[in-house]
N, C-alpha and C. Protein backbone atom coordinates (compact mmCIF):
# COMPACT_ATOMS: atom_id res chain seq x y z
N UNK A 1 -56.24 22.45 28.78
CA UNK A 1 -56.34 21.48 27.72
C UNK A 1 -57.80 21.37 27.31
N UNK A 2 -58.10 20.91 26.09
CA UNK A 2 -59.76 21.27 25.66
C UNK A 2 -59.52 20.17 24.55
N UNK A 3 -60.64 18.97 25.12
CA UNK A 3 -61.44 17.84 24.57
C UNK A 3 -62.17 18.43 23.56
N UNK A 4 -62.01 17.70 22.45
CA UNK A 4 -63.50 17.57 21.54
C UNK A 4 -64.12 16.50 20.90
N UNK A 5 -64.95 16.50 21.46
CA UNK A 5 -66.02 15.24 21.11
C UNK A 5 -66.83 14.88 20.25
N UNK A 6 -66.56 14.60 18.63
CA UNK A 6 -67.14 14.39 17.72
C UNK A 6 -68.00 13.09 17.90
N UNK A 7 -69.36 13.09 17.32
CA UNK A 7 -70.06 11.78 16.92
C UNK A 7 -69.78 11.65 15.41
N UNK A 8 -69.13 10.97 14.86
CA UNK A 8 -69.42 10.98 12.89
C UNK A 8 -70.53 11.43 12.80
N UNK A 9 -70.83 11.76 11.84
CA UNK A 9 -71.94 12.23 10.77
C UNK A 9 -72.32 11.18 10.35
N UNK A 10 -73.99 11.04 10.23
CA UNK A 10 -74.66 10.87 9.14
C UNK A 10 -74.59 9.50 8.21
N UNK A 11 -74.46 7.87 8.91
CA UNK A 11 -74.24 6.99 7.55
C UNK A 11 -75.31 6.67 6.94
N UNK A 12 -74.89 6.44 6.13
CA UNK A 12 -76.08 5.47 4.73
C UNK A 12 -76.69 3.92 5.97
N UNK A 13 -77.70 3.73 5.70
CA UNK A 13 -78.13 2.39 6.16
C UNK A 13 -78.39 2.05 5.27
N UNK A 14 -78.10 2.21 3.73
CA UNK A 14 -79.18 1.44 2.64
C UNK A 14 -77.95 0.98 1.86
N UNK A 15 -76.87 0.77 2.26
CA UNK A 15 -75.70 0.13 1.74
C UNK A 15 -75.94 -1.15 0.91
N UNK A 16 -77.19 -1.75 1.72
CA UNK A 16 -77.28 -3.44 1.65
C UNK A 16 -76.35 -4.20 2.29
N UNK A 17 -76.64 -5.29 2.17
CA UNK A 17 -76.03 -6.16 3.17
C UNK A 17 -74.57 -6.84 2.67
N UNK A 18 -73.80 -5.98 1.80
CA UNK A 18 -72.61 -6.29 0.85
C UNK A 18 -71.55 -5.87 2.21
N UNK A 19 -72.08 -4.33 2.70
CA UNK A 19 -71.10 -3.42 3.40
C UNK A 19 -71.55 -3.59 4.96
N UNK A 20 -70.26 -4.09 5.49
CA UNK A 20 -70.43 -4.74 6.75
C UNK A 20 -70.77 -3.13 7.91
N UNK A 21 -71.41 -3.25 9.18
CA UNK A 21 -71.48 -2.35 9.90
C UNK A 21 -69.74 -0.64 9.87
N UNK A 22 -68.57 -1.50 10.06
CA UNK A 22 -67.49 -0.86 9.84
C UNK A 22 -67.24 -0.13 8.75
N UNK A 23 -67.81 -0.49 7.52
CA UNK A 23 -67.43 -0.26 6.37
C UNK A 23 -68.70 1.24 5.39
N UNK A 24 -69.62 1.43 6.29
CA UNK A 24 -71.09 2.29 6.16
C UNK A 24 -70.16 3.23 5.79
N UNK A 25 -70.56 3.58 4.65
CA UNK A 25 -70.38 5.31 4.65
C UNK A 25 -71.34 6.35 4.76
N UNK A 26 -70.88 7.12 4.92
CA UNK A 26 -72.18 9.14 5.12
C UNK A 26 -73.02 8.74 4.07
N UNK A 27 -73.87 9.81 4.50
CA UNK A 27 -75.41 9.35 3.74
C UNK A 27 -74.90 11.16 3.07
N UNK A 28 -75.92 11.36 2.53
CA UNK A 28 -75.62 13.02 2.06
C UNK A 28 -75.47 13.83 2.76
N UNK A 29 -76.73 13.89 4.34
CA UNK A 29 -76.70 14.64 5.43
C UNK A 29 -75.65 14.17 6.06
N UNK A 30 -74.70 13.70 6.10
CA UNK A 30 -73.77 13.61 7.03
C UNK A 30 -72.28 14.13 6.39
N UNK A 31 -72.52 13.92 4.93
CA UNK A 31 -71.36 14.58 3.62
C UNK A 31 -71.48 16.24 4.06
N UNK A 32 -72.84 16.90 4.37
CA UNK A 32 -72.97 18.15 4.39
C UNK A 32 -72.59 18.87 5.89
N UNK A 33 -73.25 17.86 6.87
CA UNK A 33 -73.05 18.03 8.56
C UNK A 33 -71.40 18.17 8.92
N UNK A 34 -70.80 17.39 8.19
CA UNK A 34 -69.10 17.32 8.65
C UNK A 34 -68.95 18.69 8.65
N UNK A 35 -68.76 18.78 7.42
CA UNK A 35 -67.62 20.32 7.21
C UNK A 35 -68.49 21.34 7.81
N UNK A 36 -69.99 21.22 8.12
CA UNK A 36 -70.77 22.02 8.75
C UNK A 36 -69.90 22.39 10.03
N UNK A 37 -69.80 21.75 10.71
CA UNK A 37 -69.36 21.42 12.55
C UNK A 37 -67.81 21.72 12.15
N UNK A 38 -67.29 21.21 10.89
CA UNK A 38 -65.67 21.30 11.11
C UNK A 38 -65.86 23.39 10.95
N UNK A 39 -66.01 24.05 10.45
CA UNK A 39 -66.29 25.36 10.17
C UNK A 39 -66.78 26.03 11.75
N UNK A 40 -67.41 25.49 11.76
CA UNK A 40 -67.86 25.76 13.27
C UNK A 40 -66.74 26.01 14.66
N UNK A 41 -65.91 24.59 14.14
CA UNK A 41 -64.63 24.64 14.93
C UNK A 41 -63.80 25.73 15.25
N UNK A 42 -63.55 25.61 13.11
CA UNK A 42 -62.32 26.79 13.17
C UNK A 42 -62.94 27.96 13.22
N UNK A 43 -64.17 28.66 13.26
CA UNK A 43 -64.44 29.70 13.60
C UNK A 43 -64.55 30.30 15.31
N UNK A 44 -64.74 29.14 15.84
CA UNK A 44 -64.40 29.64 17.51
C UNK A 44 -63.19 29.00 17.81
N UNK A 45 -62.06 28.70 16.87
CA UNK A 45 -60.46 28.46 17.46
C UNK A 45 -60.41 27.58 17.50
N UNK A 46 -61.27 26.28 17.61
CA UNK A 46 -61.08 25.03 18.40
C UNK A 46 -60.45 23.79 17.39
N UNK A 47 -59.18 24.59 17.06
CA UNK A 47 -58.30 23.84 16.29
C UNK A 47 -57.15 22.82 16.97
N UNK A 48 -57.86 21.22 16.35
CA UNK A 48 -56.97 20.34 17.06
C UNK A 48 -55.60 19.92 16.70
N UNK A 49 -54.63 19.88 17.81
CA UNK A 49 -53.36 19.54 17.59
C UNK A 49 -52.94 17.98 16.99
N UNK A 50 -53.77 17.02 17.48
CA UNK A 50 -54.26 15.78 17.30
C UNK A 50 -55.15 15.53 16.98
N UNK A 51 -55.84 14.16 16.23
CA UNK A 51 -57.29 14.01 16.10
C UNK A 51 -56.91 12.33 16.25
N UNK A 52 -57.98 11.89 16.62
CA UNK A 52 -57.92 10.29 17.53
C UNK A 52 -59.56 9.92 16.52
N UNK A 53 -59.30 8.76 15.77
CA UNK A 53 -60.33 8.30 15.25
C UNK A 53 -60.61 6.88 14.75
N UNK A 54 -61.75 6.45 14.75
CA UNK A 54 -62.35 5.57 14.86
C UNK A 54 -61.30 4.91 13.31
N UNK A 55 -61.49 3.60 13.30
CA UNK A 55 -61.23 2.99 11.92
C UNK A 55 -62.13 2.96 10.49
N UNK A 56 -63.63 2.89 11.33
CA UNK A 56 -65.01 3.08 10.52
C UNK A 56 -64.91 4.08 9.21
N UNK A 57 -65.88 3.23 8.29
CA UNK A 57 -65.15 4.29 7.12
C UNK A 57 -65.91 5.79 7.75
N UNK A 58 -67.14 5.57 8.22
CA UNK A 58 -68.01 6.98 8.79
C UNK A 58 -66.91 7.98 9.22
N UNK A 59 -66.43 7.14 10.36
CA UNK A 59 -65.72 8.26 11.28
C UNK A 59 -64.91 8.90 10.32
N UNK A 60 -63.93 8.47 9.16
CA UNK A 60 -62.81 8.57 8.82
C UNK A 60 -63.27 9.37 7.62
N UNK A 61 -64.05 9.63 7.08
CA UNK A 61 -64.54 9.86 5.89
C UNK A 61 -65.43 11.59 6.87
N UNK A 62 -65.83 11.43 7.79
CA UNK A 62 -66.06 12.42 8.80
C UNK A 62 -65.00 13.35 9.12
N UNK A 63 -64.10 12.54 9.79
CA UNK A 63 -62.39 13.61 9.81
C UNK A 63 -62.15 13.86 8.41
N UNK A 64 -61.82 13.64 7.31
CA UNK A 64 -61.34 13.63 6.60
C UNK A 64 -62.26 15.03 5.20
N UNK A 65 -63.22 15.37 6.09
CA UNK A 65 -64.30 16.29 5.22
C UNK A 65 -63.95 17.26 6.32
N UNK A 66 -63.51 17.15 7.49
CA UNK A 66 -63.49 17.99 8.42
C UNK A 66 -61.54 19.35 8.37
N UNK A 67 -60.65 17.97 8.06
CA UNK A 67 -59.33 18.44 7.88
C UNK A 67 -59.03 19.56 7.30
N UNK A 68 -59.37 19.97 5.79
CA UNK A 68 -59.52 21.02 5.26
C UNK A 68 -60.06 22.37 6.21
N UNK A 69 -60.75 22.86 7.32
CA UNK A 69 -60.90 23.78 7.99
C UNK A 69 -59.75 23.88 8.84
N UNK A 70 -58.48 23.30 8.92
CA UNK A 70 -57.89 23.31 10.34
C UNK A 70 -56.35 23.74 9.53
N UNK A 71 -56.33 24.51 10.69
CA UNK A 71 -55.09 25.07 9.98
C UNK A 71 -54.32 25.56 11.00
N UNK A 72 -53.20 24.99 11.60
CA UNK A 72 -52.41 24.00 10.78
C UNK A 72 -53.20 22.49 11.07
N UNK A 73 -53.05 21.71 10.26
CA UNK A 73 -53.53 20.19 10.12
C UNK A 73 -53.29 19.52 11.35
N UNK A 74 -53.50 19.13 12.13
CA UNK A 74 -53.68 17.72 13.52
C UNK A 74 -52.64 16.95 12.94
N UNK A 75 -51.97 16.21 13.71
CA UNK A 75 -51.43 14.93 14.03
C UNK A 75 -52.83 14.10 13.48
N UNK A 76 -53.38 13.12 12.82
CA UNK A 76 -53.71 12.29 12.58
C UNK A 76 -53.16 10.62 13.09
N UNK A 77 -54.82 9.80 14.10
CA UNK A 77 -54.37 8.78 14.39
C UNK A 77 -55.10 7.72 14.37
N UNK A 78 -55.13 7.12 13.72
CA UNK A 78 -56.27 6.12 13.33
C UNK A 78 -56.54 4.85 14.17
N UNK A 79 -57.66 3.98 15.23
CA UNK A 79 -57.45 3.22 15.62
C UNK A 79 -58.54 2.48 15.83
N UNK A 80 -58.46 0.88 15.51
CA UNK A 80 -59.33 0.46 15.39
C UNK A 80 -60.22 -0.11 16.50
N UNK A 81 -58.87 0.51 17.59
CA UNK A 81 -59.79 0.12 19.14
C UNK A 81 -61.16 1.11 19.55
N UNK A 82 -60.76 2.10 18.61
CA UNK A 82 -61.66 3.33 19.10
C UNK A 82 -63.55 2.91 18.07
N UNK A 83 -62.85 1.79 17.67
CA UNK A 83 -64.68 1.30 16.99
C UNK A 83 -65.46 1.29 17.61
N UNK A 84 -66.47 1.47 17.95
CA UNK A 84 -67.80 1.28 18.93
C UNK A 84 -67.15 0.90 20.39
N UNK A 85 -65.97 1.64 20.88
CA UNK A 85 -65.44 1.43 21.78
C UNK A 85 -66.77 2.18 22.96
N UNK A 86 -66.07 1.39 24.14
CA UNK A 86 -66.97 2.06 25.55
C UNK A 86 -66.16 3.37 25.99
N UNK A 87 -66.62 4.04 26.89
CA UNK A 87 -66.47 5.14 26.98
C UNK A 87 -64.75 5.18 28.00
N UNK A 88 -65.11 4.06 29.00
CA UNK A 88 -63.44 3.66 29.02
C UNK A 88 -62.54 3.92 28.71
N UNK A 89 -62.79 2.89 27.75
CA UNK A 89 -62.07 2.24 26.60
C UNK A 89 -61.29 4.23 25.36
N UNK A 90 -62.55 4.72 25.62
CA UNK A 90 -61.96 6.24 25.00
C UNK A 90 -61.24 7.31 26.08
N UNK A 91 -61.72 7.10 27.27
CA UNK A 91 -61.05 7.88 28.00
C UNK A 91 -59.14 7.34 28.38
N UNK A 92 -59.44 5.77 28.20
CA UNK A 92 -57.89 5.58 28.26
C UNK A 92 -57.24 5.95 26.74
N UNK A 93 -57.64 5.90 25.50
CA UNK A 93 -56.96 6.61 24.37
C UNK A 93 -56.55 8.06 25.15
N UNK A 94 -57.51 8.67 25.33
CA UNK A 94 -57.24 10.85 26.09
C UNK A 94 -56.34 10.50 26.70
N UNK A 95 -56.27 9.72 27.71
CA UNK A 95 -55.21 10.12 28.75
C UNK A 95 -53.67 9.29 28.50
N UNK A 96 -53.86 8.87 26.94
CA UNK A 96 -52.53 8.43 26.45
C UNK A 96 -51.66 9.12 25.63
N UNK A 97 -52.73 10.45 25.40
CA UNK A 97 -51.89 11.71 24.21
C UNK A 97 -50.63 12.36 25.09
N UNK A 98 -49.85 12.17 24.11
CA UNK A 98 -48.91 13.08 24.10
C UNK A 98 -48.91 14.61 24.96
N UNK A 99 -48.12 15.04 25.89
CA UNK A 99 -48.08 16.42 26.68
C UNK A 99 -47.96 17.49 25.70
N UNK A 100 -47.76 17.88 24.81
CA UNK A 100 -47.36 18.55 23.82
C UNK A 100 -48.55 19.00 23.31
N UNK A 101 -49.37 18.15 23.31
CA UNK A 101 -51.09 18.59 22.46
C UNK A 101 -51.89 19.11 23.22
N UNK A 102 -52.39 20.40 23.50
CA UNK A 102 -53.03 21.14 24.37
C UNK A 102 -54.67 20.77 23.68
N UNK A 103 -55.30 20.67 22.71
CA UNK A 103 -56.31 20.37 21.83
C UNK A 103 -56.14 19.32 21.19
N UNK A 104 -57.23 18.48 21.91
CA UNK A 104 -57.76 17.30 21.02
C UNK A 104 -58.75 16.68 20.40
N UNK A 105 -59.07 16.19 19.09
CA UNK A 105 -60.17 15.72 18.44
C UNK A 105 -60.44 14.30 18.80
N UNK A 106 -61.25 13.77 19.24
CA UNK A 106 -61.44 12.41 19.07
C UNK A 106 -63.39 12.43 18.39
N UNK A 107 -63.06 11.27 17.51
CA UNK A 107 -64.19 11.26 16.36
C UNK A 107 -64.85 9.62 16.69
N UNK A 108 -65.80 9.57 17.68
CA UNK A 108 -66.10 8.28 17.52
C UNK A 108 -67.18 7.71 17.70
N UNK A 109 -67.90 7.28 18.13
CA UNK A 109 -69.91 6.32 17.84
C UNK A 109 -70.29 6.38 18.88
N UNK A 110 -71.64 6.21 18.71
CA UNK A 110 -72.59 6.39 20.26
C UNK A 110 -72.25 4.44 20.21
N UNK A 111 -72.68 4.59 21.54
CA UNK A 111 -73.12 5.32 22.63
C UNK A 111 -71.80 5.55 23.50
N UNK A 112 -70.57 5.67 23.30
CA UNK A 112 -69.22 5.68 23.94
C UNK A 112 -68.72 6.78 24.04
N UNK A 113 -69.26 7.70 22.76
CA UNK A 113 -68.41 8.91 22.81
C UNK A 113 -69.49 9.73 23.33
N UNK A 114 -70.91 9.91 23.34
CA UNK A 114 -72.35 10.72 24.57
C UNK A 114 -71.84 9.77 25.90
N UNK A 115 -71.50 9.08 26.19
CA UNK A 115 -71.33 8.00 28.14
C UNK A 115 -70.17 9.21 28.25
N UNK A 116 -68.87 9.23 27.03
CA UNK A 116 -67.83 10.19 27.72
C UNK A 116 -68.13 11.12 27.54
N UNK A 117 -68.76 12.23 27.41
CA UNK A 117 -68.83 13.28 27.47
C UNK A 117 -69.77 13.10 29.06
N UNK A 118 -70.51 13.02 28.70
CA UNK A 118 -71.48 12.88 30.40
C UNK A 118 -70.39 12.72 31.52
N UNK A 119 -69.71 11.81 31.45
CA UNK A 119 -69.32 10.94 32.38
C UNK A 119 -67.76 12.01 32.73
N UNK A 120 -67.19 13.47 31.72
CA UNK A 120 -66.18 13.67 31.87
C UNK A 120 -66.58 14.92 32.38
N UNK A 121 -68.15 15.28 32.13
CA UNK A 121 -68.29 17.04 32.35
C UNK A 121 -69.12 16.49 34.17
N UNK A 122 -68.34 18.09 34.86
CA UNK A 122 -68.33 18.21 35.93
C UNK A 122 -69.99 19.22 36.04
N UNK A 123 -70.52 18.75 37.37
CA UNK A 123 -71.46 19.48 37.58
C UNK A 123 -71.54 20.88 37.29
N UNK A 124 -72.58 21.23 36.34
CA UNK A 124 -72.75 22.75 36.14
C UNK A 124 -72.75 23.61 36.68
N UNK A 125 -72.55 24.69 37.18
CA UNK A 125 -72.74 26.21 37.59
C UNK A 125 -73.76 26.92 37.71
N UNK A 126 -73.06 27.50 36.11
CA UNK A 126 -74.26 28.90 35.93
C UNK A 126 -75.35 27.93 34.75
N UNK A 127 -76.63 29.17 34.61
CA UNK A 127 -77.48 28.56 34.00
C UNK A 127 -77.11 27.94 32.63
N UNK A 128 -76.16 28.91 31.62
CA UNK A 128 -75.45 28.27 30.26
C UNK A 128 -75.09 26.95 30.18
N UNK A 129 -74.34 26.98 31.14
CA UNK A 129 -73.89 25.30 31.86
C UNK A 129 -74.21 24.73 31.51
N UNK A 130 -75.66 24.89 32.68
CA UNK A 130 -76.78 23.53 32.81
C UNK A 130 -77.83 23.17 31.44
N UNK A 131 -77.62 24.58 30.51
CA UNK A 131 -78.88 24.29 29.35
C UNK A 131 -77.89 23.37 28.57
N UNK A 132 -76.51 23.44 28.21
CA UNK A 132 -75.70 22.90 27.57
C UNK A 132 -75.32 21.20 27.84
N UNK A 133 -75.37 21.12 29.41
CA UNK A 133 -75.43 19.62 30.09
C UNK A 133 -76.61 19.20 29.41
N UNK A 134 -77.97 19.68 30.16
CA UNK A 134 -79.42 19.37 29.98
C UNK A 134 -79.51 18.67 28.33
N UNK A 135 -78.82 19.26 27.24
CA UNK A 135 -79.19 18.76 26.29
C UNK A 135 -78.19 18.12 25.69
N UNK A 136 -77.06 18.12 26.48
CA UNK A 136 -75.80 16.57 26.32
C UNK A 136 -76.57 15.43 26.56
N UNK A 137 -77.18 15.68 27.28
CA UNK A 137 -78.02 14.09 28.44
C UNK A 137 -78.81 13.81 27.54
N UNK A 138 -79.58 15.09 27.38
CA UNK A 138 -80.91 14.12 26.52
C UNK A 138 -80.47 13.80 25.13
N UNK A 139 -79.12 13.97 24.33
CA UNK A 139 -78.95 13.32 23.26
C UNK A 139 -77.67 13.64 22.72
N UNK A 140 -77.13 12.85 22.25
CA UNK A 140 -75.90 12.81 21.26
C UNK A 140 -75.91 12.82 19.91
N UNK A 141 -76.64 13.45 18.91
CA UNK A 141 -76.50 13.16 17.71
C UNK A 141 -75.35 12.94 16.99
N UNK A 142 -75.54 12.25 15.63
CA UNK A 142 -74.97 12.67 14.79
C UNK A 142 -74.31 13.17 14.48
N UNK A 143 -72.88 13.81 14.56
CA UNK A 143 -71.98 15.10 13.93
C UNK A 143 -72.00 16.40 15.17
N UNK A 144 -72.85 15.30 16.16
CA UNK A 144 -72.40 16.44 17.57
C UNK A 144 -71.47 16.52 18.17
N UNK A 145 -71.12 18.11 19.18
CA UNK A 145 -69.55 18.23 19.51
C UNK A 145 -69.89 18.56 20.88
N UNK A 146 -69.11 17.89 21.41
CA UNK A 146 -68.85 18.41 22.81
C UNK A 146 -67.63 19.28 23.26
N UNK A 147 -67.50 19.97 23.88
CA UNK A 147 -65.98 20.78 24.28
C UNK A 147 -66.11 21.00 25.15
N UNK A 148 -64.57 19.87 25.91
CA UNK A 148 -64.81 20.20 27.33
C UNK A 148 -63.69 20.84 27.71
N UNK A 149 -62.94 21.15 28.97
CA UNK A 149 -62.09 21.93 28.96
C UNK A 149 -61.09 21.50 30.14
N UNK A 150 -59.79 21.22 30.73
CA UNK A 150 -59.20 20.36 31.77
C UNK A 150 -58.66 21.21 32.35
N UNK A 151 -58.51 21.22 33.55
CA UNK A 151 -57.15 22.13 34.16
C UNK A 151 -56.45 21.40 34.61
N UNK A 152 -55.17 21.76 34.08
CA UNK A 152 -53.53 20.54 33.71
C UNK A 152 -52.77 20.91 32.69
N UNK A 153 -51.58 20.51 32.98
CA UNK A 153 -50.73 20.08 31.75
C UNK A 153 -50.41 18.97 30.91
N UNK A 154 -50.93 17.54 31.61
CA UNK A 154 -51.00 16.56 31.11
C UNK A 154 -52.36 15.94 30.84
N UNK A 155 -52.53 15.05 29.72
CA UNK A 155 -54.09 14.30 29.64
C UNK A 155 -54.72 13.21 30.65
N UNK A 156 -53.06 13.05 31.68
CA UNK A 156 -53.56 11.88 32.68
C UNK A 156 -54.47 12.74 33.72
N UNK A 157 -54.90 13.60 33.35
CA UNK A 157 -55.69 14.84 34.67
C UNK A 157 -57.21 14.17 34.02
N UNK A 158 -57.37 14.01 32.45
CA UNK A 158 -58.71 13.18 32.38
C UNK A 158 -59.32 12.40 33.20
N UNK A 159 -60.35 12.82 33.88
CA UNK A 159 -61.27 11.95 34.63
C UNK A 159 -62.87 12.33 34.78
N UNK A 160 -62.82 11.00 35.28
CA UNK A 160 -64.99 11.80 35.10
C UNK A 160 -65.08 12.24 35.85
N UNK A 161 -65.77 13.48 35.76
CA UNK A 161 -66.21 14.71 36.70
C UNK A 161 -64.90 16.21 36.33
N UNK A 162 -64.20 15.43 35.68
CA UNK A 162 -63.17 16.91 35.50
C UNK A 162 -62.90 17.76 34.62
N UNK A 163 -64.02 17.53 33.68
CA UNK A 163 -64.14 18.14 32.42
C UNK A 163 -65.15 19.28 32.97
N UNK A 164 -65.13 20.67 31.97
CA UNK A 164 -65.97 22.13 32.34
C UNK A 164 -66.32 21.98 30.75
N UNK A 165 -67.72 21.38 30.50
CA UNK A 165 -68.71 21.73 29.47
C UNK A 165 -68.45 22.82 29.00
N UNK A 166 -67.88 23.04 27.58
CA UNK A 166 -67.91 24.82 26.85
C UNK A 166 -68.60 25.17 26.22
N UNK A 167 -68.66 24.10 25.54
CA UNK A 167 -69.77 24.01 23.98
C UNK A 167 -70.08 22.45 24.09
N UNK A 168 -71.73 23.00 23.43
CA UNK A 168 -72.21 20.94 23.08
C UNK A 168 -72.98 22.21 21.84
N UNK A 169 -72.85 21.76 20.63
CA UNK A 169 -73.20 22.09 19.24
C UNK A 169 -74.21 21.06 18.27
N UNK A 170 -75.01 20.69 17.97
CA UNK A 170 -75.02 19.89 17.09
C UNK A 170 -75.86 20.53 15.68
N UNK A 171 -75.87 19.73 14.60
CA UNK A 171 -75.94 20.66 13.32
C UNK A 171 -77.14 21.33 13.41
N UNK A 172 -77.87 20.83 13.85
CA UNK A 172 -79.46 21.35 13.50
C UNK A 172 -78.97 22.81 14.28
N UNK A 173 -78.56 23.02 15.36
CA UNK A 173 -78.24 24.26 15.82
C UNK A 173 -77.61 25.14 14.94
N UNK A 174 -76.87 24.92 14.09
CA UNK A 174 -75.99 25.89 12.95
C UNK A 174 -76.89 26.15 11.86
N UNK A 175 -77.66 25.12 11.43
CA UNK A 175 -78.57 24.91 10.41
C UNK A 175 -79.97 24.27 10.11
N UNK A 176 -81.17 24.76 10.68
CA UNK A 176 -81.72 24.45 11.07
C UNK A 176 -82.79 23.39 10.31
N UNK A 177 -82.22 23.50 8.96
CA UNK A 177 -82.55 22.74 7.56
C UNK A 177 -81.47 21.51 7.51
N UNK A 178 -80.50 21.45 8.65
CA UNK A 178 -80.02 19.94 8.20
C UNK A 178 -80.62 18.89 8.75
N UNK A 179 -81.88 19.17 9.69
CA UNK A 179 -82.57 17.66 9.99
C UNK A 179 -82.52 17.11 10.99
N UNK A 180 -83.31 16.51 11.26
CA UNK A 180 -82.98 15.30 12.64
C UNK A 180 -81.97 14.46 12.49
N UNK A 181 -81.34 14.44 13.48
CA UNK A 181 -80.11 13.57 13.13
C UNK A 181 -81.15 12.31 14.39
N UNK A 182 -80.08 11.06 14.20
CA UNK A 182 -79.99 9.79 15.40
C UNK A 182 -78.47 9.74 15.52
């Protein structure tokens, strides 16, 4: 089974104070970063059966620039528990999917969705591993992906320490002109 760990892309902070924290949408770099990372996906396979996402317009407006690369389309599931949820709080969504979904997307905000990834990948190995951990730890951007990987048939096998780090991606790696992300 193989986790993927989206941060949204990219919001506007200059909304003004009309558009409440939930309601932020992508800034341009984050309009461009989505489908960046979603391409990314479907070019190494990592097409989800499900996708688990935040209510935030970011997140949703993030999946939703991302959908178009996936083929066939995810189960789509929208929830508003998954808002600035704790990392918990996301690992009990994983281990509530359906047996049927071997690949899953979940799309959701720091600092909950960088705690789960840390908190799900198992001590490294070989050196790839550790450069890939090494720079999970030191940051989560923006429109970054984690892919972790389970051995099981069900999502109740989710636990911290039982995830195998595959890929941690983030845009500036694909493109080295899209910027510093936070």
């Amino acid at each position: 089974m193989r986790l993927l760990l989206l941060r949204h892309a990219k919001s506007a902070w200059d909304v003004g104070k009309s558009v409440g924290d939930h309601d932020r949408p992508l800034n341009r770099r984050g309009r461009l970063a989505a489908p960046l990372m979603a391409s990314y996906m479907r070019d190494k396979g990592l097409i989800p059966d499900i996708a688990l996402c935040s209510t935030a317009t970011r997140t949703r407006e993030t999946l939703d620039l991302a959908l178009p690369f996936f083929a066939p389309r995810p189960t789509v599931r929208y929830a508003r528990t998954l808002y600035l949820a704790e990392w918990s709080a996301l690992l009990n969504a994983v281990r509530e999917l359906p047996q049927a979904n071997k690949t899953a997307l979940l799309i959701g905000h720091n600092p909950g969705i960088e705690q789960l990834a840390v908190a799900l990948a198992f001590h490294p190995k070989t050196a790839a591993e550790r450069a890939r951990s090494e720079a999970l730890v030191e940051k989560f951007p923006t429109a970054a992906l984690a892919v972790l990987e389970f051995e099981g048939s069900d999502w109740s096998v989710v636990k911290a320490g039982a995830g195998r780090l595959l890929d941690y991606v983030r845009p500036k790696d694909l493109q080295p002109d899209a910027g510093h992300e936070e």
